[in-house]
PDB file of N, CA and C in Angstrom:
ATOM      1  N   UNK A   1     183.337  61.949 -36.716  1.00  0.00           N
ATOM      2  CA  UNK A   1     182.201  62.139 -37.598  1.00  0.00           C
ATOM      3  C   UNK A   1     181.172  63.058 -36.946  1.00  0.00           C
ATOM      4  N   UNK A   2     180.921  62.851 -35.712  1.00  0.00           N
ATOM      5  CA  UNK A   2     180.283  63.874 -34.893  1.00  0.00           C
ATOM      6  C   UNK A   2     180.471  65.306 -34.804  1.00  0.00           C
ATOM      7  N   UNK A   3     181.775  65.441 -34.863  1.00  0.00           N
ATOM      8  CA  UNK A   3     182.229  66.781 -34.501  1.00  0.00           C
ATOM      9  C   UNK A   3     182.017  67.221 -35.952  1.00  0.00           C
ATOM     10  N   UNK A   4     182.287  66.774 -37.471  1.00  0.00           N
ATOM     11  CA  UNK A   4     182.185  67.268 -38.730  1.00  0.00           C
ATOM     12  C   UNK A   4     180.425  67.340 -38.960  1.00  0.00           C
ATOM     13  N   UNK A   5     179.622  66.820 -38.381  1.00  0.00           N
ATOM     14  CA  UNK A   5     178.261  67.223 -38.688  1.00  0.00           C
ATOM     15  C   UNK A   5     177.562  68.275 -37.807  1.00  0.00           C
ATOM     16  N   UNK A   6     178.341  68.423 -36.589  1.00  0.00           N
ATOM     17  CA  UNK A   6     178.480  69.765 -35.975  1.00  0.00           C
ATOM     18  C   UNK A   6     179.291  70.766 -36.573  1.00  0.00           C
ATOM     19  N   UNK A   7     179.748  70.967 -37.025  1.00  0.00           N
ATOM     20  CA  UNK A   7     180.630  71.843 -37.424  1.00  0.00           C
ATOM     21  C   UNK A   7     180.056  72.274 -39.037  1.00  0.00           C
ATOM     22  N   UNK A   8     179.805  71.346 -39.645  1.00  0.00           N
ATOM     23  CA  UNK A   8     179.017  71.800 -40.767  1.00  0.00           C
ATOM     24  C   UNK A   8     177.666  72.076 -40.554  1.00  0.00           C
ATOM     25  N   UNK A   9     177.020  72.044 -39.325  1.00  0.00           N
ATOM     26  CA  UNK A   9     175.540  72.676 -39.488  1.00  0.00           C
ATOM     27  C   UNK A   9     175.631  73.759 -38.857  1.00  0.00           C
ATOM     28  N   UNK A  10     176.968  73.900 -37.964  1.00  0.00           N
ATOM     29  CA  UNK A  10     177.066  75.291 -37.221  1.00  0.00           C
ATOM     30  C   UNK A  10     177.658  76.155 -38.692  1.00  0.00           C
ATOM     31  N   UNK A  11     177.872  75.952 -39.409  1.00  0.00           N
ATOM     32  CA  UNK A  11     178.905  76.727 -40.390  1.00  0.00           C
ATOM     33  C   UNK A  11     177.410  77.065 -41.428  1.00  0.00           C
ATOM     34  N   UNK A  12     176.437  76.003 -41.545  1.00  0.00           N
ATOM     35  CA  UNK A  12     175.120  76.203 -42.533  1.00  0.00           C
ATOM     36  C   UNK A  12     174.796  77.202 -41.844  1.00  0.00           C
ATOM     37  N   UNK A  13     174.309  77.052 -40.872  1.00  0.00           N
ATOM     38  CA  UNK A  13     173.279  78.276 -39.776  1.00  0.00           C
ATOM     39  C   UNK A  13     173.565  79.308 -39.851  1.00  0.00           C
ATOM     40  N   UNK A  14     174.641  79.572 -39.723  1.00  0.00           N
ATOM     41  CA  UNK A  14     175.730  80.780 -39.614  1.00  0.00           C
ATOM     42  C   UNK A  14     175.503  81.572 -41.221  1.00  0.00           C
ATOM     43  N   UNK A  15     175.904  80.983 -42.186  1.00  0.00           N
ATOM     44  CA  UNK A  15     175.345  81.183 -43.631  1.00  0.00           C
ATOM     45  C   UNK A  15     173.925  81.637 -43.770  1.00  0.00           C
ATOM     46  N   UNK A  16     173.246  81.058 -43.642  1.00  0.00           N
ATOM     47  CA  UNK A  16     171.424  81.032 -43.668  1.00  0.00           C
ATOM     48  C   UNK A  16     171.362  82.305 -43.082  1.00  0.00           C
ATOM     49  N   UNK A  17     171.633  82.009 -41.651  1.00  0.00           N
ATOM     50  CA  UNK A  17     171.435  83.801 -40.592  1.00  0.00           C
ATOM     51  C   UNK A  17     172.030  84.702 -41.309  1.00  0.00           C
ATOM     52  N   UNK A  18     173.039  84.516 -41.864  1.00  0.00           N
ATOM     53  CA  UNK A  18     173.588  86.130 -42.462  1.00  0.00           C
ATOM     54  C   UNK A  18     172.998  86.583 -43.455  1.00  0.00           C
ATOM     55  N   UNK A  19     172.720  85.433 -44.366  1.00  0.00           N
ATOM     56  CA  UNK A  19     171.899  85.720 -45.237  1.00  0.00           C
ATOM     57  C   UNK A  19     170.680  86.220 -45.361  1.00  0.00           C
ATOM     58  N   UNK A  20     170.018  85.983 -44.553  1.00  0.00           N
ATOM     59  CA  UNK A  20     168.527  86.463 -43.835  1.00  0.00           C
ATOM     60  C   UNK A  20     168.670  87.711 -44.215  1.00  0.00           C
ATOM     61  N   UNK A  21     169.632  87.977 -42.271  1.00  0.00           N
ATOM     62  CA  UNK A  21     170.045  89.629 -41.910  1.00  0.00           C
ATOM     63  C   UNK A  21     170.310  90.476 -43.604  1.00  0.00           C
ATOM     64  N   UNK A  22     170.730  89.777 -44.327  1.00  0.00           N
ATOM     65  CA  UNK A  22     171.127  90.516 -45.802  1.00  0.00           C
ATOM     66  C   UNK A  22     170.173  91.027 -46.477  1.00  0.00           C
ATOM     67  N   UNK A  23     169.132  89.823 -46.662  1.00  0.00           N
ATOM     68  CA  UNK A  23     168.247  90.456 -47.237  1.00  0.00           C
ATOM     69  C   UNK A  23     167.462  91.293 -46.850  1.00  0.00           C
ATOM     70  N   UNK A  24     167.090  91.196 -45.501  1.00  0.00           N
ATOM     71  CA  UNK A  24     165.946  92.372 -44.754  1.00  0.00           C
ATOM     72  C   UNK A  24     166.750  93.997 -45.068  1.00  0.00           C
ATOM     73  N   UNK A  25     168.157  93.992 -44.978  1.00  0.00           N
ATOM     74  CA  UNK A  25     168.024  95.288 -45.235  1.00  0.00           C
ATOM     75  C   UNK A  25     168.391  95.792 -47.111  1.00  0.00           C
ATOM     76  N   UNK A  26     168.623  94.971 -47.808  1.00  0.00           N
ATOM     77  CA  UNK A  26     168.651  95.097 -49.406  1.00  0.00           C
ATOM     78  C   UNK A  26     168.786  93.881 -49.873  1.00  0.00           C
ATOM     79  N   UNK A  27     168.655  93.605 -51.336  1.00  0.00           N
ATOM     80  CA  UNK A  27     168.744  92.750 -52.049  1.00  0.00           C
ATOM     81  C   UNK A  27     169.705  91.956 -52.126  1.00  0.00           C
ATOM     82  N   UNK A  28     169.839  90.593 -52.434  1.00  0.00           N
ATOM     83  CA  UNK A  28     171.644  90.232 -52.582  1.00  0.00           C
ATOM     84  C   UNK A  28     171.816  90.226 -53.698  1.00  0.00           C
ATOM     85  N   UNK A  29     173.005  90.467 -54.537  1.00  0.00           N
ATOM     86  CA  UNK A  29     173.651  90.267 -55.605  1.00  0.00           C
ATOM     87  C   UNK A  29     173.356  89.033 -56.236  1.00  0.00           C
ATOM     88  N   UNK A  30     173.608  88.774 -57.589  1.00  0.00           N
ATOM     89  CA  UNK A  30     173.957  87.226 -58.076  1.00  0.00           C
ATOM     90  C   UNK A  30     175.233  86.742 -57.616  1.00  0.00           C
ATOM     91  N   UNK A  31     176.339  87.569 -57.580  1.00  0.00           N
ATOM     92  CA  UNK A  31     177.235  87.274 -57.353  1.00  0.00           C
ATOM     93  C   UNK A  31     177.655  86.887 -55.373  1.00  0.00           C
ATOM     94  N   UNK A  32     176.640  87.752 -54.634  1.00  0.00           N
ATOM     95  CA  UNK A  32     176.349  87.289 -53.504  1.00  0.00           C
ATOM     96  C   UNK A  32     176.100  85.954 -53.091  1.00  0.00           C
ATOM     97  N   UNK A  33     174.720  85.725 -54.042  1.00  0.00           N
ATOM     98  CA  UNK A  33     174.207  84.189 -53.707  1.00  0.00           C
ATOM     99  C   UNK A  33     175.017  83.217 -54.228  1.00  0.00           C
ATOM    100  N   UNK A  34     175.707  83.272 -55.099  1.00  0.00           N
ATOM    101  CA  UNK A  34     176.683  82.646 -55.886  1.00  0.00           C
ATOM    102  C   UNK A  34     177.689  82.004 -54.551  1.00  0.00           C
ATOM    103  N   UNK A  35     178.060  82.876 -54.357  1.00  0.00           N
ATOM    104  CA  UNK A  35     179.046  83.122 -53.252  1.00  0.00           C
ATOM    105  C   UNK A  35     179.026  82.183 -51.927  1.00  0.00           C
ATOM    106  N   UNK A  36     177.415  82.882 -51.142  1.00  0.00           N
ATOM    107  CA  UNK A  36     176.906  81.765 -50.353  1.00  0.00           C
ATOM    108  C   UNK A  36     176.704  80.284 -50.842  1.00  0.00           C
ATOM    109  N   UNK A  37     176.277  80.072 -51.636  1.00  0.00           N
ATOM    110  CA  UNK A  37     175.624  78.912 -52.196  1.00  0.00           C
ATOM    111  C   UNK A  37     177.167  77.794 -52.427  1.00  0.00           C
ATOM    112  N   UNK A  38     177.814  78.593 -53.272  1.00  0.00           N
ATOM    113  CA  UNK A  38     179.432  77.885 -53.264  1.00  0.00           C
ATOM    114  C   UNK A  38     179.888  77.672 -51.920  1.00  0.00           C
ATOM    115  N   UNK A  39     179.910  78.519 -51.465  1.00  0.00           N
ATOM    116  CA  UNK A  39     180.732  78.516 -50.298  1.00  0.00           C
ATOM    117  C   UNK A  39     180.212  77.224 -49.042  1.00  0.00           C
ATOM    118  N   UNK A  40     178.917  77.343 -48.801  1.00  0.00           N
ATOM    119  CA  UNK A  40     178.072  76.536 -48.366  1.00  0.00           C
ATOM    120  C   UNK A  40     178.597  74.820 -48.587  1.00  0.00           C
ATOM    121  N   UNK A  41     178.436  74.775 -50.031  1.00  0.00           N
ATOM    122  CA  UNK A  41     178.451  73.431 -50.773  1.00  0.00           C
ATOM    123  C   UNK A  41     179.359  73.106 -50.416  1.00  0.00           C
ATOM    124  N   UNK A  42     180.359  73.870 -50.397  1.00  0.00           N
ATOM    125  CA  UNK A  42     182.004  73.741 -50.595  1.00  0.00           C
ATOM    126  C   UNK A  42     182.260  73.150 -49.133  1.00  0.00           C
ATOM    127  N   UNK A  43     182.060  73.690 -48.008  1.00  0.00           N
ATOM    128  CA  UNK A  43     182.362  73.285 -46.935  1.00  0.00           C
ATOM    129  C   UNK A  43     181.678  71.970 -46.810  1.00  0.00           C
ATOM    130  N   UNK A  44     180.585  71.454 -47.037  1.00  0.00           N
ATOM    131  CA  UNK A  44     180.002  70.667 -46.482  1.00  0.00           C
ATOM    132  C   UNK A  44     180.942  69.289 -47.568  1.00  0.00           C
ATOM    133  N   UNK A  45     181.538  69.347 -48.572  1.00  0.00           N
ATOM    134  CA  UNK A  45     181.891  68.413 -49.827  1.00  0.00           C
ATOM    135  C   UNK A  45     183.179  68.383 -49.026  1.00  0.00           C
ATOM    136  N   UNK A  46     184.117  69.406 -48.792  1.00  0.00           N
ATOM    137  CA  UNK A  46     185.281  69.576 -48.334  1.00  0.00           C
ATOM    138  C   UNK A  46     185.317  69.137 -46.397  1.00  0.00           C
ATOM    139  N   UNK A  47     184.648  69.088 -45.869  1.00  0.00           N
ATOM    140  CA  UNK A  47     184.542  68.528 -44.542  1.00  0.00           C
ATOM    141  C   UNK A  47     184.491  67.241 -44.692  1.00  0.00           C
ATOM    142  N   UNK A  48     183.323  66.326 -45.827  1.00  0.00           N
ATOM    143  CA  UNK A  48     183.769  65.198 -45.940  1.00  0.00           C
ATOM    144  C   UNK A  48     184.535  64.218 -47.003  1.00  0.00           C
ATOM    145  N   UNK A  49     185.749  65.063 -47.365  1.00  0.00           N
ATOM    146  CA  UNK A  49     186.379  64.506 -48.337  1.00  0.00           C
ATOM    147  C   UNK A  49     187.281  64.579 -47.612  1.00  0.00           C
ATOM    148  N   UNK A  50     187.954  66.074 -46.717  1.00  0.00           N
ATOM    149  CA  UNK A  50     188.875  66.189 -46.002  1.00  0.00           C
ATOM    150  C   UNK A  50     189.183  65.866 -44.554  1.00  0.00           C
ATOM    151  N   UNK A  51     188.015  65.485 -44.023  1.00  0.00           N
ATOM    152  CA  UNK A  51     188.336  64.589 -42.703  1.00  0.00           C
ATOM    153  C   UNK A  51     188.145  65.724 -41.761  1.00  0.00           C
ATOM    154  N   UNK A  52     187.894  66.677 -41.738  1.00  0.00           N
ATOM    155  CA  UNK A  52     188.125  67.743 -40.748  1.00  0.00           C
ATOM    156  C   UNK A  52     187.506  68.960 -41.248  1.00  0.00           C
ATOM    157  N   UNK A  53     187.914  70.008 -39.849  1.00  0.00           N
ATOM    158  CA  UNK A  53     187.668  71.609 -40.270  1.00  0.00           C
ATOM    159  C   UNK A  53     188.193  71.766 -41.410  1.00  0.00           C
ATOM    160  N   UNK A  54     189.465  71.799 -41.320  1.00  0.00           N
ATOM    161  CA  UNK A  54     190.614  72.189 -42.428  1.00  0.00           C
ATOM    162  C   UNK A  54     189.877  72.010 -43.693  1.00  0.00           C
ATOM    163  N   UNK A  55     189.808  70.841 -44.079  1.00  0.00           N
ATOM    164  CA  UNK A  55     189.094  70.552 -45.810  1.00  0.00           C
ATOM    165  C   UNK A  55     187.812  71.532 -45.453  1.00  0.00           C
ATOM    166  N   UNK A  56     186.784  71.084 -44.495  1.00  0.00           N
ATOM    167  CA  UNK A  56     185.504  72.024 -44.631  1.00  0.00           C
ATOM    168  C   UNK A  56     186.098  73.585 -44.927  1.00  0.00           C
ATOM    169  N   UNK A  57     186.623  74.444 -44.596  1.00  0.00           N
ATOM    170  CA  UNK A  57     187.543  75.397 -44.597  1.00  0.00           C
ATOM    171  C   UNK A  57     187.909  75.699 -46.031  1.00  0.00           C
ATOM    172  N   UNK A  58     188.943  75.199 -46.483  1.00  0.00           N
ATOM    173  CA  UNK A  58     189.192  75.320 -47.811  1.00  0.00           C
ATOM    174  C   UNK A  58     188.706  74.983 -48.591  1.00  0.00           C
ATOM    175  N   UNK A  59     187.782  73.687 -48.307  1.00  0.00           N
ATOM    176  CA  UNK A  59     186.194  73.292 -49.874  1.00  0.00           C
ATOM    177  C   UNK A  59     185.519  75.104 -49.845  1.00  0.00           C
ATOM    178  N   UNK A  60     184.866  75.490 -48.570  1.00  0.00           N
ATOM    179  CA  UNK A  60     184.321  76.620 -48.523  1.00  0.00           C
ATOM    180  C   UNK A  60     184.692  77.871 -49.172  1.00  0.00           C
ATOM    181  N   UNK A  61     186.226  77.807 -48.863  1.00  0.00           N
ATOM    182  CA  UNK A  61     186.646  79.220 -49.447  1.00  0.00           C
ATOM    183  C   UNK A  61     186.517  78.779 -51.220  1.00  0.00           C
ATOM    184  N   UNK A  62     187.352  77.492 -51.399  1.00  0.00           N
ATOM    185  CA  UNK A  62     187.275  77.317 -52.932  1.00  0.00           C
ATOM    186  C   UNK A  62     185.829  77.281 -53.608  1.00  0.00           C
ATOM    187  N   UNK A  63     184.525  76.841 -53.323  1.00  0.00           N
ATOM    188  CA  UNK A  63     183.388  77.046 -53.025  1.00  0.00           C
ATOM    189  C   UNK A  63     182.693  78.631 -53.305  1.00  0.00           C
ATOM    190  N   UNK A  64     183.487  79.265 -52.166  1.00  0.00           N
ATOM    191  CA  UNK A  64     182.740  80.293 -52.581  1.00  0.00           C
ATOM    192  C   UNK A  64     183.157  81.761 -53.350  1.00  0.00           C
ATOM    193  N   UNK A  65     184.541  81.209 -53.891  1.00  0.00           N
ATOM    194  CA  UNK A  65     184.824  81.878 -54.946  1.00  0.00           C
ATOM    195  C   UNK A  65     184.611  81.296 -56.499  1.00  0.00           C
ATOM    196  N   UNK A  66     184.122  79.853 -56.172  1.00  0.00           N
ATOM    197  CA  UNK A  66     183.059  79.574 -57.949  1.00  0.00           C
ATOM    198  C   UNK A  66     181.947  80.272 -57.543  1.00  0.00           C
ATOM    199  N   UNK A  67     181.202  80.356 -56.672  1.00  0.00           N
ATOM    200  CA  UNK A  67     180.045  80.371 -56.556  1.00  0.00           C
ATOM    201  C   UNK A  67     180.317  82.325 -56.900  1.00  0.00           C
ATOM    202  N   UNK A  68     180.934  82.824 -56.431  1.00  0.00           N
ATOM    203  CA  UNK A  68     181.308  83.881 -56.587  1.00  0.00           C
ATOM    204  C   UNK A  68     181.315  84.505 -58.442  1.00  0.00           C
ATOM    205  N   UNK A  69     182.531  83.771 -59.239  1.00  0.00           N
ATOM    206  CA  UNK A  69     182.120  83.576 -60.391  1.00  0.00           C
ATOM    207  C   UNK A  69     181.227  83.096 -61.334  1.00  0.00           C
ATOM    208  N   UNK A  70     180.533  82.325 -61.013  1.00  0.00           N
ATOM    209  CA  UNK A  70     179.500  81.786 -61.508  1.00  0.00           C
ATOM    210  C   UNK A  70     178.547  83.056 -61.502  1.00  0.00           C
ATOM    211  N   UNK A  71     178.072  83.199 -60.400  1.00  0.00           N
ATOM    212  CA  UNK A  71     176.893  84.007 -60.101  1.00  0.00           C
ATOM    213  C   UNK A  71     177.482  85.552 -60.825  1.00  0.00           C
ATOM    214  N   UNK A  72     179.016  86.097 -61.628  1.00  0.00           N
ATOM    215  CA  UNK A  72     178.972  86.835 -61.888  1.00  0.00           C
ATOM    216  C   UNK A  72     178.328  86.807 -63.507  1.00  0.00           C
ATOM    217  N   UNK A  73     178.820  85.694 -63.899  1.00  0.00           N
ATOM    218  CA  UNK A  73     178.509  85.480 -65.205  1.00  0.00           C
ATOM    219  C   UNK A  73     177.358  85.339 -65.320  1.00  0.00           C
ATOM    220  N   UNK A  74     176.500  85.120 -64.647  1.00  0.00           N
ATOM    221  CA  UNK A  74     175.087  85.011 -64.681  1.00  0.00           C
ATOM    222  C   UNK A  74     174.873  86.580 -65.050  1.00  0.00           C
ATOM    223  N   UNK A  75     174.996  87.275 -63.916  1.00  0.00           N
ATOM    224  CA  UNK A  75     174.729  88.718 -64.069  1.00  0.00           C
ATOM    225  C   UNK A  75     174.925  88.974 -65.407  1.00  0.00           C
ATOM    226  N   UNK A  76     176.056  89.245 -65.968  1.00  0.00           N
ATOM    227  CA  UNK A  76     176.631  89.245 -67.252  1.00  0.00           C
ATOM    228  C   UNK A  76     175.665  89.223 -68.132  1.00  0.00           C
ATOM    229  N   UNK A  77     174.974  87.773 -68.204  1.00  0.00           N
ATOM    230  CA  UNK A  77     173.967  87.076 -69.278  1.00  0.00           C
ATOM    231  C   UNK A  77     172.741  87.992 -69.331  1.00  0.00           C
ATOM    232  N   UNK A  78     172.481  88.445 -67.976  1.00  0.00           N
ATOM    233  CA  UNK A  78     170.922  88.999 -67.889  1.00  0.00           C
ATOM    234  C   UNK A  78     171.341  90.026 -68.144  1.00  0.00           C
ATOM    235  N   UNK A  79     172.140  91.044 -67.705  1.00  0.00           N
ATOM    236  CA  UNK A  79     172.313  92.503 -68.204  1.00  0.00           C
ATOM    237  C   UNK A  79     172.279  92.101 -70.065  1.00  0.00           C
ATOM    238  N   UNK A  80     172.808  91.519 -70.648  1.00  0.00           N
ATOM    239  CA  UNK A  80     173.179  91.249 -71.689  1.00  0.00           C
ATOM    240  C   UNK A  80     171.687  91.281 -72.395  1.00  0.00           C
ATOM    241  N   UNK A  81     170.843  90.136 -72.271  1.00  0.00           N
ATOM    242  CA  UNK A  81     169.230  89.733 -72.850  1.00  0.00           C
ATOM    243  C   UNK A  81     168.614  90.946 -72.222  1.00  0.00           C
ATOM    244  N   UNK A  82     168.730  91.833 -71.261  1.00  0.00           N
ATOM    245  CA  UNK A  82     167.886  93.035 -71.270  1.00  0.00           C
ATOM    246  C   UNK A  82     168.511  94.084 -72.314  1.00  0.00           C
ATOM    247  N   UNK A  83     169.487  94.286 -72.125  1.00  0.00           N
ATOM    248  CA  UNK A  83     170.095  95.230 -72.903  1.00  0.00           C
ATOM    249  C   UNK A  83     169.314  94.756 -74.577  1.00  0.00           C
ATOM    250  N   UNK A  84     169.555  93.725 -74.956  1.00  0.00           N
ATOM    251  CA  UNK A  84     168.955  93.389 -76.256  1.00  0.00           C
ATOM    252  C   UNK A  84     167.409  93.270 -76.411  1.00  0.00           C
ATOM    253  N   UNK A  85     166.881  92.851 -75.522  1.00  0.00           N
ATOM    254  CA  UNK A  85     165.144  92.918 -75.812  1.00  0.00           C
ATOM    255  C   UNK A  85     164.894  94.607 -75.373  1.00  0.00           C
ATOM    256  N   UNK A  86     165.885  95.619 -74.780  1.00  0.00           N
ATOM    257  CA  UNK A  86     165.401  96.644 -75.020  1.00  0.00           C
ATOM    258  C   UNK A  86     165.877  97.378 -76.285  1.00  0.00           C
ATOM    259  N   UNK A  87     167.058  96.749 -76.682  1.00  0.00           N
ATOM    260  CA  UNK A  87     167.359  97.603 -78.285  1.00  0.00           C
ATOM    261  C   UNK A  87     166.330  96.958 -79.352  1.00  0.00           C
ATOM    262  N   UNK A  88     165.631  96.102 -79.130  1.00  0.00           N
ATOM    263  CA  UNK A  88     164.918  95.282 -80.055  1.00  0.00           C
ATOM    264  C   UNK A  88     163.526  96.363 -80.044  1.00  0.00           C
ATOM    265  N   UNK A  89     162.959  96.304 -78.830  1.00  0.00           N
ATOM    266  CA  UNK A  89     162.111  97.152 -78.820  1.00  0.00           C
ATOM    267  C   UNK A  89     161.583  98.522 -79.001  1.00  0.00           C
ATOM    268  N   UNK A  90     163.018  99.143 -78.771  1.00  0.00           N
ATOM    269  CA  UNK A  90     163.389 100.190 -79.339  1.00  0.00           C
ATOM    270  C   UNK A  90     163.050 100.524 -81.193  1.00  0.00           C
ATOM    271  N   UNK A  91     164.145  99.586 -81.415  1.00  0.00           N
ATOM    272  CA  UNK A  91     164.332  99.683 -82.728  1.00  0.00           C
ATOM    273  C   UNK A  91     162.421  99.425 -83.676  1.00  0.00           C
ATOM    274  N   UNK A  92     161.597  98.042 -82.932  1.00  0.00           N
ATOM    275  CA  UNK A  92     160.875  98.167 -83.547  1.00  0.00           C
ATOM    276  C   UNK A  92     159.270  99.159 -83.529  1.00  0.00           C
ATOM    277  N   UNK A  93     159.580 100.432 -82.151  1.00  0.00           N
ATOM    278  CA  UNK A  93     159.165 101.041 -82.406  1.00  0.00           C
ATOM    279  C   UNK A  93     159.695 102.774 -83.093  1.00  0.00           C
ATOM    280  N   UNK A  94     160.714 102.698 -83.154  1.00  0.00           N
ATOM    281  CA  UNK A  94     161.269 104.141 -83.670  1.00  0.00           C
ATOM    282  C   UNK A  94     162.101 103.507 -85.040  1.00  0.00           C
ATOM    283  N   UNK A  95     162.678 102.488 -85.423  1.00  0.00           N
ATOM    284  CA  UNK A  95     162.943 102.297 -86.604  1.00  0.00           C
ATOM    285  C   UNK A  95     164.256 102.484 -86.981  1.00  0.00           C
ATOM    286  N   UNK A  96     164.935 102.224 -85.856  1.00  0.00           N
ATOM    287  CA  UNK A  96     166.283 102.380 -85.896  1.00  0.00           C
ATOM    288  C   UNK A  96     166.711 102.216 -84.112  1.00  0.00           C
ATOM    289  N   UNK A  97     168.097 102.046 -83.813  1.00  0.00           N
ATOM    290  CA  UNK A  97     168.772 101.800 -82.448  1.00  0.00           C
ATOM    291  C   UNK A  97     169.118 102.880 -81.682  1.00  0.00           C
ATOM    292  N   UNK A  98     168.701 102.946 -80.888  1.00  0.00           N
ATOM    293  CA  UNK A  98     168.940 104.555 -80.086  1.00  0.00           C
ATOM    294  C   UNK A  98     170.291 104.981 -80.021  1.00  0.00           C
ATOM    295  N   UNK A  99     170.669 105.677 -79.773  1.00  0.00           N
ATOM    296  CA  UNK A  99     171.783 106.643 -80.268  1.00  0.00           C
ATOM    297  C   UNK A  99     172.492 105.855 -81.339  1.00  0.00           C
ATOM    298  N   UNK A 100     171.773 105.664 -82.453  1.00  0.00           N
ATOM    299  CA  UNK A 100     172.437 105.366 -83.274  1.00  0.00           C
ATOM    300  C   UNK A 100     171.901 106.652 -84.489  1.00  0.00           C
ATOM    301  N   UNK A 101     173.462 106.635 -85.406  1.00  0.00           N
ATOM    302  CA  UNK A 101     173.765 108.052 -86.326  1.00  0.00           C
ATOM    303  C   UNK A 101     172.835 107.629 -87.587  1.00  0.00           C
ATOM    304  N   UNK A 102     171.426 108.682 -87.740  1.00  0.00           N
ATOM    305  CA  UNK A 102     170.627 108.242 -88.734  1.00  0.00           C
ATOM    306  C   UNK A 102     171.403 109.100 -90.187  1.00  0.00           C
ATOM    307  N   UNK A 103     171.390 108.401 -90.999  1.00  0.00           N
ATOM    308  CA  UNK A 103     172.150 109.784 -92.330  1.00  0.00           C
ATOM    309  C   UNK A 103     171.049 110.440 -92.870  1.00  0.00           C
ATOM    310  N   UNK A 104     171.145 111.483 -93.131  1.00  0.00           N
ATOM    311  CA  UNK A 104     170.251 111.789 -94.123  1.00  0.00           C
ATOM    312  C   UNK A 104     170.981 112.751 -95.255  1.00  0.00           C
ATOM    313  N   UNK A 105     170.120 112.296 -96.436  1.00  0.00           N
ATOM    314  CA  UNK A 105     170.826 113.500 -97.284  1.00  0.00           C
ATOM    315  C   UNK A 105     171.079 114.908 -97.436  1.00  0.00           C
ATOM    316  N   UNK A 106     171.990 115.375 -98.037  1.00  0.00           N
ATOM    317  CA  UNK A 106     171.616 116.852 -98.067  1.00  0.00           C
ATOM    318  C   UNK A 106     170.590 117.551 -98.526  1.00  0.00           C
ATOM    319  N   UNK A 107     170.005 118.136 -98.313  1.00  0.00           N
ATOM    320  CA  UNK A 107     168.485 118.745 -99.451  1.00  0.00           C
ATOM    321  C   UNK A 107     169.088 119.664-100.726  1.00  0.00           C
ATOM    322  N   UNK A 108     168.966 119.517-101.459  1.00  0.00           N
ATOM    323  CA  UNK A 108     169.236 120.249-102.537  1.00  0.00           C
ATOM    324  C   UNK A 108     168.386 121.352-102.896  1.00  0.00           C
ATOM    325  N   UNK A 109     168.957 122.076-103.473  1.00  0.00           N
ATOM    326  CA  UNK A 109     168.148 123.705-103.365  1.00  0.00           C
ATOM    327  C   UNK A 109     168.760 124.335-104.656  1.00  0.00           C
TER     328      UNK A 109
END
C-alpha cells in the first residue's frame, strides 16, 4: 500500500510539472487537459483497483485516452456555439448569412 501511494503521487507530480512547463510556453488544448486529467484519474482508480504499477499503468493509459476524447468533443461543441452566435450576428446585422447566394432579379428594361 505504501509503495502504490508513492508511486501514484510520484506519477501526480510528474503530471502537474509537465503541465506547468506546458503552459508557460503556450496554451494547452482541450483535448490536452482532457488527456492529463484522464490520464491522472485513471492511474490513481487503476493503482487501486489493480493492486500495483501495472493497473496504475493501464487505468492511466485507458484514462487518458477518454480524457483525450472527451476533451475533443468539447472542442467540437465550442467551435460549434461560436461558429453559430457568429452567423447569428452576422445575419442580424447584414440580413442574410455570409457567403451566402443573395438572388436578385433581373431588371427589366
Amino acid at each position: 500500500m505504501k509503495k502504490l501511494i508513492l508511486y501514484t503521487g510520484i506519477i501526480a507530480s510528474f503530471i502537474l510539472t509537465s503541465a506547468n512547463f506546458a503552459q508557460a510556453q503556450h496554451k494547452i488544448s482541450s483535448q490536452g487537459k482532457g488527456a492529463i486529467i484522464g490520464g491522472a484519474g485513471g492511474a490513481v482508480v487503476g493503482g487501486i483497483i489493480g493492486h500495483g504499477v501495472g493497473g496504475a499503468l493501464i487505468g492511466g493509459a485507458v484514462g487518458a485516452g477518454g480524457g483525450y476524447i472527451i476533451g475533443n468533443e468539447h472542442r467540437k461543441a465550442v467551435e460549434k456555439r461560436r461558429r453559430a452566435a457568429y452567423r447569428s450576428a452576422y445575419y442580424r446585422r447584414h440580413g442574410h448569412y455570409p457567403n451566402a447566394y443573395v438572388y436578385r432579379a433581373p431588371s427589366r428594361r
